[in-house]
PDB file of N, CA and C in Angstrom:
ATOM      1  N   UNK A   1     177.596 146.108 101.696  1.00  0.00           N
ATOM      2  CA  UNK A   1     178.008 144.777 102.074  1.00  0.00           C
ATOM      3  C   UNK A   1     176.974 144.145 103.008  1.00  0.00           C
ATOM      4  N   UNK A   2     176.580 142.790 102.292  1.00  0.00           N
ATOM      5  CA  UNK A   2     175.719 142.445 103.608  1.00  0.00           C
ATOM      6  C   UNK A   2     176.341 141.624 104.797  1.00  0.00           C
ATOM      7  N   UNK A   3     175.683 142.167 106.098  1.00  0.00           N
ATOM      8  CA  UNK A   3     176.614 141.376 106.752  1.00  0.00           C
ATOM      9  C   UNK A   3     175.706 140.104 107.913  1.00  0.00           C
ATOM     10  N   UNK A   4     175.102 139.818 107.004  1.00  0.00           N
ATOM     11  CA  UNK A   4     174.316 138.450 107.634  1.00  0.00           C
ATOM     12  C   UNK A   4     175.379 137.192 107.671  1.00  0.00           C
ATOM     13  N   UNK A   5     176.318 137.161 108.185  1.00  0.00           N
ATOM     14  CA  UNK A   5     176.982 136.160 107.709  1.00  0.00           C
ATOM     15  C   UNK A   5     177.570 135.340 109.194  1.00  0.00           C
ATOM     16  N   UNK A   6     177.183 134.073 109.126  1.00  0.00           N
ATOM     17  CA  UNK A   6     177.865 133.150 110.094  1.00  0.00           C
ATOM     18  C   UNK A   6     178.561 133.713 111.577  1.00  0.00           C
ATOM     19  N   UNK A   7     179.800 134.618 111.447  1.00  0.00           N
ATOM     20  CA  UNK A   7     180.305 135.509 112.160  1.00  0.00           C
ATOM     21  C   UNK A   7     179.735 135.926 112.947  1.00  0.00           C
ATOM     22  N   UNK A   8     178.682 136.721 112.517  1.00  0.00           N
ATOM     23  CA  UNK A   8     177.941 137.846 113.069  1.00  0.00           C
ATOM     24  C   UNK A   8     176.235 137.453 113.932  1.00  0.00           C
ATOM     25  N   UNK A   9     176.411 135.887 113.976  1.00  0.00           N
ATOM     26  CA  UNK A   9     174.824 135.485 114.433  1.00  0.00           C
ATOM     27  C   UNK A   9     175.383 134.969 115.768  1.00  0.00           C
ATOM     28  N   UNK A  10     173.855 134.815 116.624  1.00  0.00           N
ATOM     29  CA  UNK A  10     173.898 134.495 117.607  1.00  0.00           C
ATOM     30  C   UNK A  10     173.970 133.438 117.443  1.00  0.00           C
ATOM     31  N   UNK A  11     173.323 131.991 116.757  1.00  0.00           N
ATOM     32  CA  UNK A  11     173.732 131.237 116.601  1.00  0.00           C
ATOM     33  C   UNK A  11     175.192 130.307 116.126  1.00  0.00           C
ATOM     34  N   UNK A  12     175.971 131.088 116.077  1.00  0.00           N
ATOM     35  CA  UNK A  12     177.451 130.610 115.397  1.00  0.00           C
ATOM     36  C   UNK A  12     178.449 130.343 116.537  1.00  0.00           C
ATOM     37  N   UNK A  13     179.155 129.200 116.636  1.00  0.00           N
ATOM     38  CA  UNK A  13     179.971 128.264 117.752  1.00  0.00           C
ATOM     39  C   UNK A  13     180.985 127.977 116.691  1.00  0.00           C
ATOM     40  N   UNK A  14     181.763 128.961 117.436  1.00  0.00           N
ATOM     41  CA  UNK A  14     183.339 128.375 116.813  1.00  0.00           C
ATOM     42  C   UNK A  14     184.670 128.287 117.900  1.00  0.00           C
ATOM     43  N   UNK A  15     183.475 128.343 119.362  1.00  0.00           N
ATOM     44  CA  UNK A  15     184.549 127.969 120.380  1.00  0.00           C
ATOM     45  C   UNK A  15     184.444 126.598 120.950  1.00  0.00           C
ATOM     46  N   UNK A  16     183.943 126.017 120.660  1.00  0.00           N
ATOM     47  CA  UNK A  16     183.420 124.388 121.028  1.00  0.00           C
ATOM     48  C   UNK A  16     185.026 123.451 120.972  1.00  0.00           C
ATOM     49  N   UNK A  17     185.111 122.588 121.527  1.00  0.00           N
ATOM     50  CA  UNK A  17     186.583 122.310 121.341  1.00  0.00           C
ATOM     51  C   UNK A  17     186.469 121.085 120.304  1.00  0.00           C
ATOM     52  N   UNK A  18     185.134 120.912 120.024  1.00  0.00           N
ATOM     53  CA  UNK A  18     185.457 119.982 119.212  1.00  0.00           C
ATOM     54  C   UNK A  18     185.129 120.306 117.647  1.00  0.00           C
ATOM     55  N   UNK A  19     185.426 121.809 117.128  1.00  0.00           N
ATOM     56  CA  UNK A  19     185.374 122.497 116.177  1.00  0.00           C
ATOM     57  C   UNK A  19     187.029 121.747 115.201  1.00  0.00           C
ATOM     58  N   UNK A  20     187.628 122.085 116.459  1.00  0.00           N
ATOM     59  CA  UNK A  20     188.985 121.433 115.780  1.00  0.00           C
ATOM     60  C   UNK A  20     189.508 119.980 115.885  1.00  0.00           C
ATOM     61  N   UNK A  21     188.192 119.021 115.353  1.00  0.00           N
ATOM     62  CA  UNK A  21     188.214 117.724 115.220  1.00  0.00           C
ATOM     63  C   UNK A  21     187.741 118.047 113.693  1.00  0.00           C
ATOM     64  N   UNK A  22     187.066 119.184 113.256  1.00  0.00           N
ATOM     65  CA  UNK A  22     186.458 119.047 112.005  1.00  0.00           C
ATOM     66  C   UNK A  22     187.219 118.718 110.498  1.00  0.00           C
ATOM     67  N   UNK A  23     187.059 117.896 109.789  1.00  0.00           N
ATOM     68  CA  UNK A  23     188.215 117.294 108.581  1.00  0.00           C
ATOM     69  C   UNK A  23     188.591 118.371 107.936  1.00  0.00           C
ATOM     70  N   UNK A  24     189.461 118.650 107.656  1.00  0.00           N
ATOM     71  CA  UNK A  24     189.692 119.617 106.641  1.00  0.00           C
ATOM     72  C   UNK A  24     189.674 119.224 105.329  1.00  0.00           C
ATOM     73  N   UNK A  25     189.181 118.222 105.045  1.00  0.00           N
ATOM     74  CA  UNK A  25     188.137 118.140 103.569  1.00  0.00           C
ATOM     75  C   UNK A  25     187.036 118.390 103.372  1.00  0.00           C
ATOM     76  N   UNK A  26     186.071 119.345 104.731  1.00  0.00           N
ATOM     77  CA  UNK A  26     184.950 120.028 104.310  1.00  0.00           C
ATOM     78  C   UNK A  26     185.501 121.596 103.745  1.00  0.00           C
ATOM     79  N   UNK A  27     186.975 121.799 103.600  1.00  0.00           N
ATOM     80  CA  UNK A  27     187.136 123.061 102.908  1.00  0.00           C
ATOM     81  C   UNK A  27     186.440 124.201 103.272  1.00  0.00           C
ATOM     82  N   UNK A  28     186.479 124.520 104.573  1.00  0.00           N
ATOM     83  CA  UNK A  28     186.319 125.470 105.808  1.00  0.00           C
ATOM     84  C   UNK A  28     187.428 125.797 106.118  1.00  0.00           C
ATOM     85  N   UNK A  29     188.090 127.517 105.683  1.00  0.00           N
ATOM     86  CA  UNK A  29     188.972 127.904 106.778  1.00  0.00           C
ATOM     87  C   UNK A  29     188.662 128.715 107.843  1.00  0.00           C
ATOM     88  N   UNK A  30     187.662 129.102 108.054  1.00  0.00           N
ATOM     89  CA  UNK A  30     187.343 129.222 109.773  1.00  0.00           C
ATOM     90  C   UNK A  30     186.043 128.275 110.033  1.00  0.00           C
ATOM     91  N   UNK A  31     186.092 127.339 110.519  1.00  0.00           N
ATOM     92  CA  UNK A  31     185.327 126.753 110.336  1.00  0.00           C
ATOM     93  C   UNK A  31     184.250 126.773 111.966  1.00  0.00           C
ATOM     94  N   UNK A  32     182.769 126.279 112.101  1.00  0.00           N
ATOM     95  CA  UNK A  32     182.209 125.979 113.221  1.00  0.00           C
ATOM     96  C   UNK A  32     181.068 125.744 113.000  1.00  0.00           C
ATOM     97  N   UNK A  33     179.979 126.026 114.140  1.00  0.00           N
ATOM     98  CA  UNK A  33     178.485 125.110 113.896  1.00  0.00           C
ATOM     99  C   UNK A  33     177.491 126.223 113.919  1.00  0.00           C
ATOM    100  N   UNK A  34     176.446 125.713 113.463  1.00  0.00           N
ATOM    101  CA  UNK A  34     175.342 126.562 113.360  1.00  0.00           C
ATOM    102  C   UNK A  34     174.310 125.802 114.516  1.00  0.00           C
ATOM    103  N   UNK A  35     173.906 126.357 115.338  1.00  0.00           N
ATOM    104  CA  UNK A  35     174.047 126.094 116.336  1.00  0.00           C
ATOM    105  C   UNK A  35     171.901 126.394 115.936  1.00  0.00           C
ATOM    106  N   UNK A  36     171.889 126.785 115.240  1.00  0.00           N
ATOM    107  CA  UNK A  36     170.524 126.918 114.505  1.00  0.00           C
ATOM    108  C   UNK A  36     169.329 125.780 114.617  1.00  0.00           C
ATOM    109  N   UNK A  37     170.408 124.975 113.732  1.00  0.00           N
ATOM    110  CA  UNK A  37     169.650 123.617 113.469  1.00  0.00           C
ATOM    111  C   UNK A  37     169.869 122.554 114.330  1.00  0.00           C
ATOM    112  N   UNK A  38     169.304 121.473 113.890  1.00  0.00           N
ATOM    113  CA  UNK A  38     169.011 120.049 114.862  1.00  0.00           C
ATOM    114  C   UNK A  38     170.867 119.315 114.319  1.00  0.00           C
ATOM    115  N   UNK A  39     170.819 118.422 115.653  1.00  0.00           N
ATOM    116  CA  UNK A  39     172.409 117.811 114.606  1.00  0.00           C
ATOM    117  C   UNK A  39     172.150 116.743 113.881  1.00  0.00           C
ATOM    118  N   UNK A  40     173.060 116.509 113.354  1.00  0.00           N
ATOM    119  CA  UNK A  40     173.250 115.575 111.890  1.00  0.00           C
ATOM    120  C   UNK A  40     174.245 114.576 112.136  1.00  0.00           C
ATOM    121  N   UNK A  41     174.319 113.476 110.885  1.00  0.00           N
ATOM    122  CA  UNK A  41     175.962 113.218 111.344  1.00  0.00           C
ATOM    123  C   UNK A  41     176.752 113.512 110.010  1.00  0.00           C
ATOM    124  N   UNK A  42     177.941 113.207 110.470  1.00  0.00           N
ATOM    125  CA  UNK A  42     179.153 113.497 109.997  1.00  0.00           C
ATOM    126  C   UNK A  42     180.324 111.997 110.098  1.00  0.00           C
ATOM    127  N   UNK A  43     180.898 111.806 108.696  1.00  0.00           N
ATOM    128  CA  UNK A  43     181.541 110.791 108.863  1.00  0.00           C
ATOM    129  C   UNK A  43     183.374 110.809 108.911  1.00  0.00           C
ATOM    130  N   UNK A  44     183.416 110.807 109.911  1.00  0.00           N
ATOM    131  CA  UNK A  44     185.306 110.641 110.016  1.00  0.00           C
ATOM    132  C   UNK A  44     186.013 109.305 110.007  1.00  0.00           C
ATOM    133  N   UNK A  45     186.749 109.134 109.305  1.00  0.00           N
ATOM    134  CA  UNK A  45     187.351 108.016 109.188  1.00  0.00           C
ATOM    135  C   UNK A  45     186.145 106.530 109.155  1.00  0.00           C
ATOM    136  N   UNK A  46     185.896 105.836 109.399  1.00  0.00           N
ATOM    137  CA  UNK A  46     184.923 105.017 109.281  1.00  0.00           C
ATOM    138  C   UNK A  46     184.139 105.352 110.653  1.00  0.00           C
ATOM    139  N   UNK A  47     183.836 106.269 111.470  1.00  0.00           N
ATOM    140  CA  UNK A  47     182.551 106.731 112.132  1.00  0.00           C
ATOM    141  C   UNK A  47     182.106 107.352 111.816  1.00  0.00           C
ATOM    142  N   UNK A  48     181.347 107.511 112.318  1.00  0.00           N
ATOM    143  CA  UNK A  48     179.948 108.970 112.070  1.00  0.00           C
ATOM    144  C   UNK A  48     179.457 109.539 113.571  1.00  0.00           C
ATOM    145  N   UNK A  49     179.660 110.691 113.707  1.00  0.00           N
ATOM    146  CA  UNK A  49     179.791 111.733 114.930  1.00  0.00           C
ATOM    147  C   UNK A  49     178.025 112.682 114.317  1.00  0.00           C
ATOM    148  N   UNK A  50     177.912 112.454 115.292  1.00  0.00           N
ATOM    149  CA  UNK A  50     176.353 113.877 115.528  1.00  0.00           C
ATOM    150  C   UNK A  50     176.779 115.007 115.996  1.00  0.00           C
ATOM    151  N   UNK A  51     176.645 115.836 114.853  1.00  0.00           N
ATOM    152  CA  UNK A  51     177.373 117.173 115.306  1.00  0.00           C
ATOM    153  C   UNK A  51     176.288 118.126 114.724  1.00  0.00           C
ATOM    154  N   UNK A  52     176.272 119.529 114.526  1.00  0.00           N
ATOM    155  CA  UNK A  52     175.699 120.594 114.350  1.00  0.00           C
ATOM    156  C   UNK A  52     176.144 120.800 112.663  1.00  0.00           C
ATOM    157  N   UNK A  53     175.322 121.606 112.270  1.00  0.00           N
ATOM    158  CA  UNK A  53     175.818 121.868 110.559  1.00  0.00           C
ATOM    159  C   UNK A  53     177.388 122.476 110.816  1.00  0.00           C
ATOM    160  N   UNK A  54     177.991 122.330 110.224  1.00  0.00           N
ATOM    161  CA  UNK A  54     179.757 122.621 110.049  1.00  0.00           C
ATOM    162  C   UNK A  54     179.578 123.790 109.118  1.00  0.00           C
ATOM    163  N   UNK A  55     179.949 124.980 109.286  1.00  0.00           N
ATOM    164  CA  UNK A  55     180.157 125.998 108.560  1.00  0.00           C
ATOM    165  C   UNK A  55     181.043 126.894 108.557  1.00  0.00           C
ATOM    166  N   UNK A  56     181.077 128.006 107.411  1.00  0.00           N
ATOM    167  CA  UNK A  56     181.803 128.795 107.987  1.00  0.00           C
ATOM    168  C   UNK A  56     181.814 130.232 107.897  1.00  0.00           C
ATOM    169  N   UNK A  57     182.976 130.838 108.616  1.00  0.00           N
ATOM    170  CA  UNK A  57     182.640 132.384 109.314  1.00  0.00           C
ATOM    171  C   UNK A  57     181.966 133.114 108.384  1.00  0.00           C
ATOM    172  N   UNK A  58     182.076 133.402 106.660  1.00  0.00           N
ATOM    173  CA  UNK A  58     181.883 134.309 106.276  1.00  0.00           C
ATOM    174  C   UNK A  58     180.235 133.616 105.135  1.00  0.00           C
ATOM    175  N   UNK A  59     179.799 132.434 105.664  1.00  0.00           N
ATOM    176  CA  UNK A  59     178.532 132.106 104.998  1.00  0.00           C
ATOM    177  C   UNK A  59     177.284 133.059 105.476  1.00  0.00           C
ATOM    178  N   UNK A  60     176.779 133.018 104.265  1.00  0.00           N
ATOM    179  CA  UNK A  60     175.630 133.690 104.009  1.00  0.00           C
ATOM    180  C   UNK A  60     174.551 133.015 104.861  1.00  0.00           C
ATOM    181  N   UNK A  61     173.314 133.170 105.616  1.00  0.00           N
ATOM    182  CA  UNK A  61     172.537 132.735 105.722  1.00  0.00           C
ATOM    183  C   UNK A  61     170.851 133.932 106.120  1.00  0.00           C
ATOM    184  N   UNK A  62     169.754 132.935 105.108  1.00  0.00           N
ATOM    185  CA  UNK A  62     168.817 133.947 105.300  1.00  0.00           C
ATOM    186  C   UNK A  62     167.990 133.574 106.749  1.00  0.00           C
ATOM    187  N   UNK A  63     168.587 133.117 107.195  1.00  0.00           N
ATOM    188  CA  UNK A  63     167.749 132.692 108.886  1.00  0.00           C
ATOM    189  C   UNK A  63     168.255 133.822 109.718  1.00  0.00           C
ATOM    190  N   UNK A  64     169.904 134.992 109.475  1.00  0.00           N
ATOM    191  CA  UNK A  64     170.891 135.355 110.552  1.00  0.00           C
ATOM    192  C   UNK A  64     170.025 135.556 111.691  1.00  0.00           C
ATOM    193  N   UNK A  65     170.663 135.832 112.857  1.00  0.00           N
ATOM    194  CA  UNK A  65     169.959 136.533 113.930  1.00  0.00           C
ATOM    195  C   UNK A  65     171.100 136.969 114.808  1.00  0.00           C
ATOM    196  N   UNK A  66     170.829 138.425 114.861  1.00  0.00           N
ATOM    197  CA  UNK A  66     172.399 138.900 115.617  1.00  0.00           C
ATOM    198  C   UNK A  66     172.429 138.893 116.686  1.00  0.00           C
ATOM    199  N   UNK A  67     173.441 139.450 116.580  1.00  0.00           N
ATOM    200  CA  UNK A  67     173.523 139.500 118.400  1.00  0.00           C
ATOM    201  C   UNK A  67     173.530 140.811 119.224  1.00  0.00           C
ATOM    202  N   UNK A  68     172.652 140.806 120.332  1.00  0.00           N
ATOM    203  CA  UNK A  68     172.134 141.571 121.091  1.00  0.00           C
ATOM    204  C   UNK A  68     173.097 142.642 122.086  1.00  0.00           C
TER     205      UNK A  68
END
Protein backbone atom coordinates (compact mmCIF):
# COMPACT_ATOMS: atom_id res chain seq x y z
CA UNK A 1 0.00 0.00 0.00
CA UNK A 2 1.36 3.26 -0.77
CA UNK A 3 1.08 5.58 1.75
CA UNK A 4 1.99 8.98 0.23
CA UNK A 5 -1.26 10.24 0.73
CA UNK A 6 -2.61 13.75 1.91
CA UNK A 7 -2.99 12.35 5.61
CA UNK A 8 0.32 11.49 6.06
CA UNK A 9 2.31 14.88 4.74
CA UNK A 10 3.61 17.59 6.43
CA UNK A 11 2.00 19.74 4.34
CA UNK A 12 -1.78 18.73 4.95
CA UNK A 13 -4.23 21.29 7.15
CA UNK A 14 -7.30 19.90 8.09
CA UNK A 15 -7.41 21.84 11.34
CA UNK A 16 -7.86 25.36 9.96
CA UNK A 17 -11.35 26.47 10.96
CA UNK A 18 -12.09 27.50 7.86
CA UNK A 19 -11.83 23.86 6.37
CA UNK A 20 -15.46 23.65 7.40
CA UNK A 21 -16.63 26.55 5.20
CA UNK A 22 -15.55 24.19 2.30
CA UNK A 23 -18.85 23.38 -0.21
CA UNK A 24 -19.65 20.11 -0.16
CA UNK A 25 -19.93 20.05 -3.89
CA UNK A 26 -16.19 19.66 -4.14
CA UNK A 27 -17.10 15.93 -3.06
CA UNK A 28 -14.46 15.71 -0.26
CA UNK A 29 -15.31 13.61 2.71
CA UNK A 30 -12.44 14.52 4.78
CA UNK A 31 -11.67 17.31 3.32
CA UNK A 32 -8.51 20.21 3.80
CA UNK A 33 -5.56 22.16 2.21
CA UNK A 34 -2.43 21.44 0.80
CA UNK A 35 -0.64 23.71 2.35
CA UNK A 36 2.14 22.91 -0.49
CA UNK A 37 1.08 25.25 -2.97
CA UNK A 38 0.46 29.04 -3.52
CA UNK A 39 -3.48 29.92 -2.91
CA UNK A 40 -6.01 30.09 -5.49
CA UNK A 41 -9.51 31.07 -5.49
CA UNK A 42 -12.48 29.37 -4.91
CA UNK A 43 -16.04 30.40 -5.66
CA UNK A 44 -18.93 30.24 -2.98
CA UNK A 45 -22.07 31.45 -3.63
CA UNK A 46 -21.33 34.52 -5.85
CA UNK A 47 -17.70 35.20 -4.11
CA UNK A 48 -14.53 33.96 -4.58
CA UNK A 49 -12.30 33.28 -1.36
CA UNK A 50 -8.27 32.67 -1.75
CA UNK A 51 -7.73 29.63 -0.19
CA UNK A 52 -5.08 26.74 -0.48
CA UNK A 53 -5.77 23.66 -2.94
CA UNK A 54 -8.91 21.84 -1.15
CA UNK A 55 -8.20 18.21 -0.87
CA UNK A 56 -8.51 15.23 0.52
CA UNK A 57 -7.21 12.82 3.32
CA UNK A 58 -6.64 9.82 1.28
CA UNK A 59 -5.19 11.73 -2.18
CA UNK A 60 -2.35 10.61 -3.78
CA UNK A 61 0.35 13.03 -4.28
CA UNK A 62 3.90 12.71 -5.96
CA UNK A 63 5.33 15.89 -4.11
CA UNK A 64 4.38 13.86 -0.28
CA UNK A 65 6.72 14.92 2.38
CA UNK A 66 6.23 13.31 5.78
CA UNK A 67 6.40 14.03 8.75
CA UNK A 68 9.31 14.11 10.98
Amino acid sequence: MVSHRCRNCIWWDSQHPSVAHIPIELYKSNPGFCRRRKSGALLIGRYYYGVHPVMDAEEFCGEFKGNK
